[in-house]
Protein backbone atom coordinates (compact mmCIF):
# COMPACT_ATOMS: atom_id res chain seq x y z
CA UNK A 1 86.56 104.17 120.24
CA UNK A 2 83.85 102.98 118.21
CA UNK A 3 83.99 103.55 114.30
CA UNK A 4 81.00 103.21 112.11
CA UNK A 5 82.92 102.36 108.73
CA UNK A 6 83.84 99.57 107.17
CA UNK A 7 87.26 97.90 107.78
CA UNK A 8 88.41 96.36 104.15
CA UNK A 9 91.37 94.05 105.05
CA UNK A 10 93.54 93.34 101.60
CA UNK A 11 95.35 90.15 100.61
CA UNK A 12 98.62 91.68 102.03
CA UNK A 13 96.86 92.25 105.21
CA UNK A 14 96.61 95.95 104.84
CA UNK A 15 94.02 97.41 106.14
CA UNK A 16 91.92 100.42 104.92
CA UNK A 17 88.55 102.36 105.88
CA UNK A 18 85.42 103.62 104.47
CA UNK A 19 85.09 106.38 107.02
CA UNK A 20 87.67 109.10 106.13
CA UNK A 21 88.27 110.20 110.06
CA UNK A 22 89.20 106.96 110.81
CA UNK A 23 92.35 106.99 113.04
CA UNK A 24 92.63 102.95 114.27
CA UNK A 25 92.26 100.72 111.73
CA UNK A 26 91.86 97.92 113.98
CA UNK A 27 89.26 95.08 113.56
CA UNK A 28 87.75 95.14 116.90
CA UNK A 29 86.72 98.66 116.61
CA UNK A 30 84.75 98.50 113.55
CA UNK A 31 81.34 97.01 113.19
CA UNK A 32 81.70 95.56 110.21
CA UNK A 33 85.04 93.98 108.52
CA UNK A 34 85.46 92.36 105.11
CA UNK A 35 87.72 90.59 103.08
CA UNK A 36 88.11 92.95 99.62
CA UNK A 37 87.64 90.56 96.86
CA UNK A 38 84.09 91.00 98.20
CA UNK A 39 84.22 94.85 97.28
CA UNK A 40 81.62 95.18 94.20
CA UNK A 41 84.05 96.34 91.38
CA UNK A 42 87.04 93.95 92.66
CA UNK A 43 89.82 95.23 94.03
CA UNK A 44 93.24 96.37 92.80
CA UNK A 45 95.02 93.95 94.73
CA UNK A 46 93.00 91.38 93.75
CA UNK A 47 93.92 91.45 90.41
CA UNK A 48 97.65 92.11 90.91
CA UNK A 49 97.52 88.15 92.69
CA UNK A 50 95.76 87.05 89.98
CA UNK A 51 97.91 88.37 87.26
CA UNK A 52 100.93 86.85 89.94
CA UNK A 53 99.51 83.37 89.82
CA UNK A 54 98.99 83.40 85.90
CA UNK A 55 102.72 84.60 85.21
C-alpha cells in the first residue's frame, strides 16, 4: 500500500494524514512525512507545549 498524502507526526507521536482515505498511518507508506511545527499556521499541539513549558 502506497499512500500519496502527507504523514504529519505530532509532538505526542500521533500521527495524522492529509489524504482522507488513508487507512495506515504508518511512515513507510507515505512519501512524504513531517514533523508539525513545520505545518504553515502552527499546530495545535504545538502551542499546548509551549503554553506547558511557560507555566
Amino acid at each position: 500500500m502506497h499512500c500519496t498524502g502527507t504523514l504529519v507526526v505530532h509532538l505526542d507521536g500521533v500521527t495524522e494524514c492529509t489524504d482522507d482515505g488513508c487507512t495506515d498511518l504508518t511512515p513507510v507508506w507515505h512519501t512524504l512525512v513531517i514533523d508539525c511545527t513545520t505545518v504553515d499556521g502552527g499546530c495545535l499541539c504545538t502551542a499546548a507545549e509551549l503554553v506547558a513549558q511557560v507555566s
